[in-house]
N, C-alpha and C. Protein backbone atom coordinates (compact mmCIF):
# COMPACT_ATOMS: atom_id res chain seq x y z
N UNK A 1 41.20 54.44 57.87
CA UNK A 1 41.65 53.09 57.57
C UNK A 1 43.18 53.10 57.46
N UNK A 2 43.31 52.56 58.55
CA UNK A 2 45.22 52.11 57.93
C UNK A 2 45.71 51.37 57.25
N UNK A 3 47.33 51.07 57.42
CA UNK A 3 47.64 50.63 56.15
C UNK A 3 47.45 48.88 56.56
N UNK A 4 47.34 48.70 57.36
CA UNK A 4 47.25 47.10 58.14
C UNK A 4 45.99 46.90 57.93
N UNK A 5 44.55 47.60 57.33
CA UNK A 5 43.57 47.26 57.35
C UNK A 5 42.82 47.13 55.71
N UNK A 6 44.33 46.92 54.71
CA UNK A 6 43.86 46.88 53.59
C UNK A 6 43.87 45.56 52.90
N UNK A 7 42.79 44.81 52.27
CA UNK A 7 42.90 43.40 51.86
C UNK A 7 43.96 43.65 50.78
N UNK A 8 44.90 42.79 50.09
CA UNK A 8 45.61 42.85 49.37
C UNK A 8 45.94 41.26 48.68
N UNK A 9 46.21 41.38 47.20
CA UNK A 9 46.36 39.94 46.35
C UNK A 9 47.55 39.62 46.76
N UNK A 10 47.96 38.81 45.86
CA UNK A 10 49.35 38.09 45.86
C UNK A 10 50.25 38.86 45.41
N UNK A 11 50.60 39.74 44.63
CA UNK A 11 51.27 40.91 44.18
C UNK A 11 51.11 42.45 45.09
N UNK A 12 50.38 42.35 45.80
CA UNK A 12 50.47 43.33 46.94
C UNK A 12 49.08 45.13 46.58
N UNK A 13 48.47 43.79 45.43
CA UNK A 13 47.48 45.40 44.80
C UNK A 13 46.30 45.05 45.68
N UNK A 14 45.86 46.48 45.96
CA UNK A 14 44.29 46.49 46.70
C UNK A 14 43.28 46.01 46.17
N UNK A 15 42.45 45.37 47.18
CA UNK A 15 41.84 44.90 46.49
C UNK A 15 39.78 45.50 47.48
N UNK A 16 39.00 45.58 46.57
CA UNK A 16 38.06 46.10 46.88
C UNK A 16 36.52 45.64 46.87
N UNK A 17 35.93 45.71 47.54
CA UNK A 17 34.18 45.33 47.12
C UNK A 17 33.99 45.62 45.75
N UNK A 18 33.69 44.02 44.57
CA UNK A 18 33.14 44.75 43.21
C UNK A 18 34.04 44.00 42.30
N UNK A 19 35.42 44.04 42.81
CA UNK A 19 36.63 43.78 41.80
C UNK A 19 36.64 42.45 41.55
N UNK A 20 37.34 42.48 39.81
CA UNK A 20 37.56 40.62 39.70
C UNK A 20 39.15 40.38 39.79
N UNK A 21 39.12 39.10 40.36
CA UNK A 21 40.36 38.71 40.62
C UNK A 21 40.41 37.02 39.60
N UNK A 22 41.62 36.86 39.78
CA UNK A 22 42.15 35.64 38.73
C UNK A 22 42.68 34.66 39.74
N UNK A 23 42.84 33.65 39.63
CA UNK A 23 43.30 32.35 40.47
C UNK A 23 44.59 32.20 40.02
N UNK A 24 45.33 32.26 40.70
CA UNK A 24 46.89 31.81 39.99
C UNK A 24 47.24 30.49 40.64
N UNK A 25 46.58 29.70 41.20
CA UNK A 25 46.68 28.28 41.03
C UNK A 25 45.34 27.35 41.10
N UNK A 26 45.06 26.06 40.90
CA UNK A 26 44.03 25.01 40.67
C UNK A 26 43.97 24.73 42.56
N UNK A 27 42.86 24.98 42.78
CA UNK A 27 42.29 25.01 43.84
C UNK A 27 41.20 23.94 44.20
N UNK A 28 40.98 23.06 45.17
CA UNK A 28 40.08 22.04 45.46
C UNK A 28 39.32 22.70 46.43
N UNK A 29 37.63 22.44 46.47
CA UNK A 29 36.84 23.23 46.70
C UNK A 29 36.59 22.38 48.18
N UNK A 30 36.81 22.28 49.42
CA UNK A 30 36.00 21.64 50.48
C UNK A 30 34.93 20.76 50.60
N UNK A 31 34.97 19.99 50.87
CA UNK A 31 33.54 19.00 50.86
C UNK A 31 32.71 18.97 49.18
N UNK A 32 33.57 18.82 48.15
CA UNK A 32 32.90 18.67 47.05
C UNK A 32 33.94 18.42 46.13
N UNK A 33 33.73 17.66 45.31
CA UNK A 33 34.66 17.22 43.94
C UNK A 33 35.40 18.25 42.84
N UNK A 34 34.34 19.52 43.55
CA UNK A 34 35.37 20.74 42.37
C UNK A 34 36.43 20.47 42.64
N UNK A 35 36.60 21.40 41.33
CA UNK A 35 38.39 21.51 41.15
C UNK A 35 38.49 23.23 40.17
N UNK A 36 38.35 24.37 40.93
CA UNK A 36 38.59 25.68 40.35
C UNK A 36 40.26 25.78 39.47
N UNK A 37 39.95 26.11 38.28
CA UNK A 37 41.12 26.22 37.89
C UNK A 37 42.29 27.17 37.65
N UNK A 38 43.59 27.04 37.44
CA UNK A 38 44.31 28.47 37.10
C UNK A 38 43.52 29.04 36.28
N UNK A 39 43.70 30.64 36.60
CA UNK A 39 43.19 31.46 35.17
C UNK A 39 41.96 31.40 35.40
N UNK A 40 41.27 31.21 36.41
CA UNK A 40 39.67 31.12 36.47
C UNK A 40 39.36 33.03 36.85
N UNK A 41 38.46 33.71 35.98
CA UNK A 41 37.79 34.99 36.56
C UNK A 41 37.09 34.82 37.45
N UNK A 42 37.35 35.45 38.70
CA UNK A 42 35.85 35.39 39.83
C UNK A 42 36.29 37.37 39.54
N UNK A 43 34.20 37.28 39.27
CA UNK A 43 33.97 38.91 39.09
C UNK A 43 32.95 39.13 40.29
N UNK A 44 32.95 40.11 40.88
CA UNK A 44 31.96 40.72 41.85
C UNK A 44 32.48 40.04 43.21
N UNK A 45 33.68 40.39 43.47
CA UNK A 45 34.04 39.60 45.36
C UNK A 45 33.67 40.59 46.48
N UNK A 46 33.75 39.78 47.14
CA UNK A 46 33.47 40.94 48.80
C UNK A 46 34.45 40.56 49.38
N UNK A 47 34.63 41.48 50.43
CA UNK A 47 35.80 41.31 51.38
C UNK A 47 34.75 41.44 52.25
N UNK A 48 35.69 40.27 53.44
CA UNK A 48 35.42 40.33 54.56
C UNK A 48 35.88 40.53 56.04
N UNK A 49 35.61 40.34 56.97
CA UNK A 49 35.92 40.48 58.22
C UNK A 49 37.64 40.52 58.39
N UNK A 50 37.83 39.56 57.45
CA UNK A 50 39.19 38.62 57.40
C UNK A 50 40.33 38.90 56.36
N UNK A 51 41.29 40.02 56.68
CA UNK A 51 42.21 40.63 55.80
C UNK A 51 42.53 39.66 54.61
N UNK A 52 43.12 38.20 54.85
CA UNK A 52 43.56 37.29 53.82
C UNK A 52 42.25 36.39 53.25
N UNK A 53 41.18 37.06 53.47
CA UNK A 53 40.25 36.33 52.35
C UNK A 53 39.07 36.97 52.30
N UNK A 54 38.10 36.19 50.81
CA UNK A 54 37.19 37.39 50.34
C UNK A 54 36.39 36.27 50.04
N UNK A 55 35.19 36.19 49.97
CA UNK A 55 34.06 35.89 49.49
C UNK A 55 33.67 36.37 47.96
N UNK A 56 33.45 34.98 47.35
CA UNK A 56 32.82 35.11 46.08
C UNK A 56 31.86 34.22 45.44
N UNK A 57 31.38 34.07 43.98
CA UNK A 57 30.51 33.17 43.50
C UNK A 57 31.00 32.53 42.45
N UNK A 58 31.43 31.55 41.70
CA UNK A 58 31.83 31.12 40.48
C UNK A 58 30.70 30.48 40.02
N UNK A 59 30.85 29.64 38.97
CA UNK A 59 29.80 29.27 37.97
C UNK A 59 29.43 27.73 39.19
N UNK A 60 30.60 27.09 39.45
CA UNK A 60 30.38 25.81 39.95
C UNK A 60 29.98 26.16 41.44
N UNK A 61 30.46 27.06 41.87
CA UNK A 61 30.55 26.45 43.55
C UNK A 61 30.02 28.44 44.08
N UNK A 62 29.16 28.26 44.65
CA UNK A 62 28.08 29.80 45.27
C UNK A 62 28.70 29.78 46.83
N UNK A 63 28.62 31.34 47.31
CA UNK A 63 29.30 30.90 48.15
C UNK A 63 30.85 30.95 49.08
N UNK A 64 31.57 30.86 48.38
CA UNK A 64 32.90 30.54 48.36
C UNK A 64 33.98 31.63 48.99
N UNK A 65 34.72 31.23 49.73
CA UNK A 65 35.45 31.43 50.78
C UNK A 65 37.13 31.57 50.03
N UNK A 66 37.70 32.37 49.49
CA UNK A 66 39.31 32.10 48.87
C UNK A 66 39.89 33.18 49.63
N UNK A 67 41.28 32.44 50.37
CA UNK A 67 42.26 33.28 50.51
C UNK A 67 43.36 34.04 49.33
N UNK A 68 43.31 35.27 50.32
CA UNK A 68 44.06 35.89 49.07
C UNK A 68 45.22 36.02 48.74
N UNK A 69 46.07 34.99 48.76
CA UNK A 69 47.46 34.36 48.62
C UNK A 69 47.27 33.80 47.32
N UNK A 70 45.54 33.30 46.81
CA UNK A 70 46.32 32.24 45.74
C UNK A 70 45.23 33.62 44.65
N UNK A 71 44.98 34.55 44.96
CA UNK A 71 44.72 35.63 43.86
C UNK A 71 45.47 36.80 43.19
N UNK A 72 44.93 37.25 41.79
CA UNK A 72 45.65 38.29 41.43
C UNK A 72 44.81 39.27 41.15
N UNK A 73 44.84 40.84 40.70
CA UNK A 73 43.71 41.28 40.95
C UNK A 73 43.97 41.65 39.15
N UNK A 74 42.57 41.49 38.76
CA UNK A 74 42.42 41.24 37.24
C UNK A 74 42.46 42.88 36.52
């Protein structure tokens, strides 16, 4: 694995299958009235296909698709 093939937060830390990350801004959820907030824990993410974003589940919204520009890794 090189170094171009590592997902990474907003502060530049690795980030891995398992790990929780923090929202460092209020985020509107696609086709639905959420509204995820700063400071929100998402625990248990996956990475995917897609270097700048990871798949996760929160309490409101299953599912969920966040790039990793607006995360920090907890």
């Amino acid at each position: 694995m090189s170094d171009e093939d590592i997902t990474r937060d907003s502060n530049g830390a690795e980030l891995n299958d398992g790990d929780s990350v923090t929202l460092i801004k209020d985020l509107k959820v696609k086709g639905s009235s959420e509204t995820i907030k700063r400071g929100t824990l998402v625990k248990n993410i996956r990475l995917t296909a897609k270097l700048d974003e990871i798949e996760c589940n929160t309490k409101q919204v299953k599912g969920l698709v966040l790039r990793t520009e607006f995360l920090k890794k907890a």
